[in-house]
Protein backbone atom coordinates (compact mmCIF):
# COMPACT_ATOMS: atom_id res chain seq x y z
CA UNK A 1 -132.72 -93.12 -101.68
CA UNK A 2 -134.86 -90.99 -103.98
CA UNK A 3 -134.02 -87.67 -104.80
CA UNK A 4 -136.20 -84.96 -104.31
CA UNK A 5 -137.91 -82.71 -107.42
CA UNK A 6 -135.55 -79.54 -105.96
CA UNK A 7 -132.27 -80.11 -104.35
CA UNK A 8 -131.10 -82.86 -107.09
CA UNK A 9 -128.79 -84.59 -103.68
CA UNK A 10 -125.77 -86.17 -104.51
CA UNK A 11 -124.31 -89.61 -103.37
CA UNK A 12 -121.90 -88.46 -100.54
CA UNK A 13 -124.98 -86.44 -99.21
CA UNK A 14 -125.73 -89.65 -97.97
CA UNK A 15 -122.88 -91.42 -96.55
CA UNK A 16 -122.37 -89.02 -93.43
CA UNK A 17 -123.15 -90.04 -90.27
CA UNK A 18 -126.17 -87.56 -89.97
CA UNK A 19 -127.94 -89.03 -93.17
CA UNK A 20 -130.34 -90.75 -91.52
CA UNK A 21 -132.27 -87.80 -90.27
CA UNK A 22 -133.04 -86.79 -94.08
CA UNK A 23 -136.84 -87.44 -94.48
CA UNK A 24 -138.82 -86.31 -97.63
CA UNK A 25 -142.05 -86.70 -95.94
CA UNK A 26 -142.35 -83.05 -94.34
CA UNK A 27 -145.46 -82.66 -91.57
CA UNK A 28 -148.48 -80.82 -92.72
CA UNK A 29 -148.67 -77.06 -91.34
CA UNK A 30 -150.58 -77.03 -88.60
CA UNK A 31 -154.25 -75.53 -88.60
CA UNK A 32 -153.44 -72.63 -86.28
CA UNK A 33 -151.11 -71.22 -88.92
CA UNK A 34 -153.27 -72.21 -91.95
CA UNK A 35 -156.20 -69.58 -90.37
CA UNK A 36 -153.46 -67.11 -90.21
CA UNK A 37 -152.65 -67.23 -93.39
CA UNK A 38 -156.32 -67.45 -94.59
CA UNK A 39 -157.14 -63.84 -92.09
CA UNK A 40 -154.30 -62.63 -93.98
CA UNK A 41 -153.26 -59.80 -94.64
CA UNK A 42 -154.27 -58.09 -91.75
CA UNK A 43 -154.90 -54.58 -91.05
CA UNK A 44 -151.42 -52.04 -90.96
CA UNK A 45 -149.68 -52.07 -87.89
CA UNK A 46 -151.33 -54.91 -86.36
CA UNK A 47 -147.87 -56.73 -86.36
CA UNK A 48 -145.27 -54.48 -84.59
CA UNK A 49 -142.37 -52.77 -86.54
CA UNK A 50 -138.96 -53.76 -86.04
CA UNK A 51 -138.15 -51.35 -83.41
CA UNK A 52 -140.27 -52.99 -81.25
CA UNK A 53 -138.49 -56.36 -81.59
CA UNK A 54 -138.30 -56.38 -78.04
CA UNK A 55 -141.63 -56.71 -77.06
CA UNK A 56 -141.24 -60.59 -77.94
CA UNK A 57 -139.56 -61.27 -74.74
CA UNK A 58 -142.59 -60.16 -72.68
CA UNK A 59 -145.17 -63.01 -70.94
CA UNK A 60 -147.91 -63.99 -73.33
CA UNK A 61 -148.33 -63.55 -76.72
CA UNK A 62 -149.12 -61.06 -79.34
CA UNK A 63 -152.61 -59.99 -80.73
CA UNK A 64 -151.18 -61.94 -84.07
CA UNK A 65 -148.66 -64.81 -84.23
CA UNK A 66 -149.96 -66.04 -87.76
CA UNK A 67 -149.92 -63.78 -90.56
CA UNK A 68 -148.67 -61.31 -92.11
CA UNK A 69 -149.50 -57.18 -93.01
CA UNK A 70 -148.53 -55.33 -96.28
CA UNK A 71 -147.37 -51.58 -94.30
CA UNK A 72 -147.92 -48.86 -96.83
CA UNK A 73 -144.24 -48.18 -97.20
CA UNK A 74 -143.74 -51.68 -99.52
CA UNK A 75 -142.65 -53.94 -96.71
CA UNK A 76 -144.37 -56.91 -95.47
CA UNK A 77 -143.96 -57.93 -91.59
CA UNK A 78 -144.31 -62.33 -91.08
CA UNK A 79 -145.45 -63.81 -87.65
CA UNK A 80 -145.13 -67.55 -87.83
CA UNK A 81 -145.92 -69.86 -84.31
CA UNK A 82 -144.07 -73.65 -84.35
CA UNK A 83 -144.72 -75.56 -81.12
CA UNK A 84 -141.92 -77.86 -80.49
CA UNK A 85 -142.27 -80.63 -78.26
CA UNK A 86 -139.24 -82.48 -76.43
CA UNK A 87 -137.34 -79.52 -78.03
CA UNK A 88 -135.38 -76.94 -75.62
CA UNK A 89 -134.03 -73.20 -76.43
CA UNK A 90 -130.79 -74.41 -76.28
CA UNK A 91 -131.01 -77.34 -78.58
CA UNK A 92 -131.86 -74.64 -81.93
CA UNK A 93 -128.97 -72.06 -80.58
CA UNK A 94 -126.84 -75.22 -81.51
CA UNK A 95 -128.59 -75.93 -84.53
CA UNK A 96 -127.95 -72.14 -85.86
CA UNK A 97 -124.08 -73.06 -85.60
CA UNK A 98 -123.82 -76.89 -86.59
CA UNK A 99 -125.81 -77.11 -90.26
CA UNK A 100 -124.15 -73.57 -91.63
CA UNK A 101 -121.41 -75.02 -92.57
CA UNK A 102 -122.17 -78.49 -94.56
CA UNK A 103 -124.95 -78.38 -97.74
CA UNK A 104 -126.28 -81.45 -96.80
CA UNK A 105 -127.08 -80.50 -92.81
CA UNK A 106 -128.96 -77.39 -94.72
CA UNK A 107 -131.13 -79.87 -96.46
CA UNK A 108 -131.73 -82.03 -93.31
CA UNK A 109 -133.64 -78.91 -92.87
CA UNK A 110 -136.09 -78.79 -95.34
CA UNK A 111 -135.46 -81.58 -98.09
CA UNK A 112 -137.70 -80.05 -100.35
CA UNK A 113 -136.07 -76.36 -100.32
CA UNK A 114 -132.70 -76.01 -99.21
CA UNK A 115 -129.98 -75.92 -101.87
CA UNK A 116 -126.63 -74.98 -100.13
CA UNK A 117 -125.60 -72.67 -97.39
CA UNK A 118 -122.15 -72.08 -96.21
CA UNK A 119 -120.22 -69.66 -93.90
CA UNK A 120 -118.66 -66.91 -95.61
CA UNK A 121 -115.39 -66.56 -93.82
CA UNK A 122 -114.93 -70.00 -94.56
CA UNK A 123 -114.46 -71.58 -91.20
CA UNK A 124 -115.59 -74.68 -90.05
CA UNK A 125 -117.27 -74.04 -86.57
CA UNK A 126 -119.96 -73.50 -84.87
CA UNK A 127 -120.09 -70.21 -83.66
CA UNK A 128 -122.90 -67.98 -85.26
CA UNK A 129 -123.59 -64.77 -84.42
CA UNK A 130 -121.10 -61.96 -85.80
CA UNK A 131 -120.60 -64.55 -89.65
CA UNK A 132 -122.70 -64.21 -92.34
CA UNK A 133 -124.09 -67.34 -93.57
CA UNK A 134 -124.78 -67.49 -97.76
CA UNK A 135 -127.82 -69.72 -98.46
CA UNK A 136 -129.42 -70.96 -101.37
CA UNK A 137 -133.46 -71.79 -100.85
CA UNK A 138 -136.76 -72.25 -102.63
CA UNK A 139 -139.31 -69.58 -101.00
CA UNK A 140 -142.11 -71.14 -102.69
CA UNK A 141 -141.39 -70.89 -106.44
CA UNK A 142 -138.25 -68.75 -106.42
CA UNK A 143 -134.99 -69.37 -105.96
CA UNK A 144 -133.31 -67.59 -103.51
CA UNK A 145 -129.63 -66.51 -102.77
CA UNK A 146 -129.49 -64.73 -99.70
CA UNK A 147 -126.80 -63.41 -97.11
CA UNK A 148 -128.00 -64.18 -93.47
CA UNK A 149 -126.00 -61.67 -90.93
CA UNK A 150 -126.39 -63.15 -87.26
CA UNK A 151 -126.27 -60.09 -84.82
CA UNK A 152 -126.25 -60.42 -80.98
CA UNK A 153 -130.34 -59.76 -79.70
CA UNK A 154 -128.87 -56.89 -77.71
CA UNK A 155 -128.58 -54.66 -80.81
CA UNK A 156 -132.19 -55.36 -81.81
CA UNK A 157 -132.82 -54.03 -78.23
CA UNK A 158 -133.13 -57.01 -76.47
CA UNK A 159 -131.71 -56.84 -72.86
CA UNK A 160 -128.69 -58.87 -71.32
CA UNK A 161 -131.38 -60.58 -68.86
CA UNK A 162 -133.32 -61.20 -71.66
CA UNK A 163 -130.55 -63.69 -73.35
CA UNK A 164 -128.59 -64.57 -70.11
CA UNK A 165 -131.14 -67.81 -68.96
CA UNK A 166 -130.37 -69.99 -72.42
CA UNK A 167 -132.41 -73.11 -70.48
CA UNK A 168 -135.57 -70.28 -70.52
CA UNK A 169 -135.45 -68.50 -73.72
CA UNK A 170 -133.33 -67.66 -76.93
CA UNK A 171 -133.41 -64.73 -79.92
CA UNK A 172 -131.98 -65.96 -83.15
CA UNK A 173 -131.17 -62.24 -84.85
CA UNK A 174 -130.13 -61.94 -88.27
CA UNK A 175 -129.78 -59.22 -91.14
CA UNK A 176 -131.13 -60.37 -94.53
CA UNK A 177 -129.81 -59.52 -97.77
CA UNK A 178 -129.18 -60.63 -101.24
CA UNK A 179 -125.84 -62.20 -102.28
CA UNK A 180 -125.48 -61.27 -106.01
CA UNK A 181 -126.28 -57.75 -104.89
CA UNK A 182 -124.75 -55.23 -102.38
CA UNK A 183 -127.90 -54.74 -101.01
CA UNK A 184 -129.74 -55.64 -97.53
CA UNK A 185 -133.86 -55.99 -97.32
CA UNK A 186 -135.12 -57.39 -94.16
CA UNK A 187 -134.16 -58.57 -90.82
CA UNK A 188 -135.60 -61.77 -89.33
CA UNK A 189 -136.06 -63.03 -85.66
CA UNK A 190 -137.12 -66.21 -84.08
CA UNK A 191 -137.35 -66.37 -80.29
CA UNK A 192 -137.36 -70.26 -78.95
CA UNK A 193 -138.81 -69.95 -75.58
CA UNK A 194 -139.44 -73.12 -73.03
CA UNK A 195 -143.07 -74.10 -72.75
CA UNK A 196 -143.92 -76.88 -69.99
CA UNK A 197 -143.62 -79.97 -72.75
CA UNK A 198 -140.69 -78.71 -74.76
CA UNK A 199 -140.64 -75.04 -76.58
CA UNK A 200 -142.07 -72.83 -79.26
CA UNK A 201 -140.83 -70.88 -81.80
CA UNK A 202 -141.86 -67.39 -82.16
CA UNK A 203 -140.70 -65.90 -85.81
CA UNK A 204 -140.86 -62.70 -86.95
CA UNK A 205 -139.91 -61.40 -90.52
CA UNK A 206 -139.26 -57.48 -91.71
CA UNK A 207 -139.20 -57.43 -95.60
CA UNK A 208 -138.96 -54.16 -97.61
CA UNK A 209 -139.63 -51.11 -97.38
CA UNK A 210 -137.75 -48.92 -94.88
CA UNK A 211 -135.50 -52.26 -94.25
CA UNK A 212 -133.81 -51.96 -97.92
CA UNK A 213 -130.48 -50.94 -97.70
CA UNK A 214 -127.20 -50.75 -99.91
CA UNK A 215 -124.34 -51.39 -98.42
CA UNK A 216 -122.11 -49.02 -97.37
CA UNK A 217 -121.92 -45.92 -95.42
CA UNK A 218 -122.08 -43.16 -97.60
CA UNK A 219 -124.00 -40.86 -99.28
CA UNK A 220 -124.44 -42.32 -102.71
CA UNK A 221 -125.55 -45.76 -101.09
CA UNK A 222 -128.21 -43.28 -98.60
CA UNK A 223 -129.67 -41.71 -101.53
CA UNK A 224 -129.75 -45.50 -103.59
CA UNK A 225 -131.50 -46.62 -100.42
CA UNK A 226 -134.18 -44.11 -100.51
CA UNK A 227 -134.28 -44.83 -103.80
CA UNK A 228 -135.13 -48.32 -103.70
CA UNK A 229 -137.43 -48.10 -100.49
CA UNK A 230 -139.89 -45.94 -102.74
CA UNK A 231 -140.04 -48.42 -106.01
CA UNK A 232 -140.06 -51.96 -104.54
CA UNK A 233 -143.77 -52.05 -103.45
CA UNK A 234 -144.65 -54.68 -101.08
CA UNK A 235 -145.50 -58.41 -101.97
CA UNK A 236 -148.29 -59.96 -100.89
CA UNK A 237 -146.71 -63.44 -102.65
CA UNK A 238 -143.71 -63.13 -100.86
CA UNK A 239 -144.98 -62.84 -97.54
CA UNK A 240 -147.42 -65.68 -97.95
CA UNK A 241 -144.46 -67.95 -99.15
CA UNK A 242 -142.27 -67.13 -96.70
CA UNK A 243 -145.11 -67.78 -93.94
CA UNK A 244 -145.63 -70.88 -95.40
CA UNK A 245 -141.93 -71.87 -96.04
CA UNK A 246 -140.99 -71.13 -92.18
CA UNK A 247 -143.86 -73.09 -91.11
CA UNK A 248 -142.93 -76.24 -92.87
CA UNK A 249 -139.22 -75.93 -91.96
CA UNK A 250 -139.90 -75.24 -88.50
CA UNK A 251 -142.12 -77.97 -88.39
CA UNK A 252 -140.37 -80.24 -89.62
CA UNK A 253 -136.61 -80.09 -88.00
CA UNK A 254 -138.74 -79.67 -84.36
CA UNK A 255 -139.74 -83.18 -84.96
CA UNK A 256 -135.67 -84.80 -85.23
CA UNK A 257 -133.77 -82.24 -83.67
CA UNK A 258 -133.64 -83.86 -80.19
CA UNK A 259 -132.18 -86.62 -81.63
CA UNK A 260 -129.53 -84.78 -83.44
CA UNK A 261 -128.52 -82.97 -80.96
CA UNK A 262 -127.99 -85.58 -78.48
CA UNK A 263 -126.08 -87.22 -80.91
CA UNK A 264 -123.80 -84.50 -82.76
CA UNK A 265 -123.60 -81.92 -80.36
């Protein structure tokens, strides 16, 4: 099988018994998302800050769900909108558990991006929110290392009725942050809710700015925060990639992921 330009896969990537789901040929982004991207970026606070997170498990749908905004503090806020047909909220709640802890379910992914990603307590289960998962991933031209933090919905405000019908809708909450660095710089959130032929992903990205933190509670790691927040100005690059990235990722697992799941989970 060839290998791709990126990942350089290796033999035993494909001799498991999930190998046949790897396809090179990822779907084009849909239009929808392309004029997004082209209206882009759109006016300051036209997508919602973070502490409004919440608002995603209303009826309907926002003003924007393609795009992004550069905020005048330096970070960038990313709406992406995959529709998923044959594909239920349940079915990507697996998925968060089941690839983080093999390379080569990563790459099922997106063949043409992801590196690696493992769990980093080490253990080999499914369970995802409270574990950090360490990824390695092309976000258009750069490659990223990246600690993802999975936190329960309810501490980005979300409700318990919000999250107790899994069948009807699911938050995916995680705390970004780099992996060579003790620092933290965005959170993301995707919201699968059930639509009458399947489901559609809602995703929602808060990059920079105000979001940059170092770790640690203290007031050196305050005043390094502050610090930061005030000389990393926003990038317009960065939020077009990663609109573009989650798109084709998206996209492209939505289309195999019923099959995977009836068969590995």
């Amino acid at each position: 099988m060839k290998q791709t330009k990126y990942m350089g896969y290796q033999e035993q990537d494909f001799q498991t018994p999930y190998a046949k789901y790897f396809n090179e040929n990822m779907s084009l982004i849909p239009t929808f998302v392309l004029e997004g991207l082209s209206q882009s970026p759109f006016p300051l606070g036209k997508l919602p800050p973070l502490k409004e997170a919440r608002t995603l498990a209303e009826d309907g749908y926002s003003e924007i769900e393609n795009g992004y905004v550069l905020e005048q503090d330096g970070s960038i806020r990313v709406a992406i909108l995959t529709k998923m047909p044959r594909v239920t909220p349940r079915m990507w709640e697996w998925w968060f558990g089941w690839h983080g802890c093999r390379d080569n379910r990563y790459k099922l992914w997106h063949p043409k991006a992801h590196k690696s990603a493992q769990w980093q307590d080490g253990k080999d289960d499914e369970a995802y929110i409270g574990r950090t998962s360490v990824i390695q991933e092309y976000i258009g031209k750069s490659l990223e290392h990246a600690s993802i933090s999975f936190v329960s919905p309810l501490e980005l405000g979300f409700s318990p009725r919000h999250i107790e019908n899994k069948d009807k809708n699911v938050f995916i909450c995680a705390r970004v942050g780099y992996t060579k660095f003790p620092i933290n710089f965005g959170w993301l959130l995707h919201q699968i809710r059930a639509t009458k032929d399947g489901s559609e992903m809602r995703s929602r990205f808060w990059f920079g700015g105000e979001h940059i933190k170092v770790r640690g509670d203290n007031a050196l790691s305050s005043a390094a925060s502050k610090f930061l927040q005030t000389v990393i100005p926003a990038q317009k690059q960065k939020a077009k990639d990663l609109l573009v990235h989650c798109a084709e990722e998206m996209n492209h697992l939505a289309k195999f992921l019923p099959e995977i799941y009836e068969e590995f989970s």
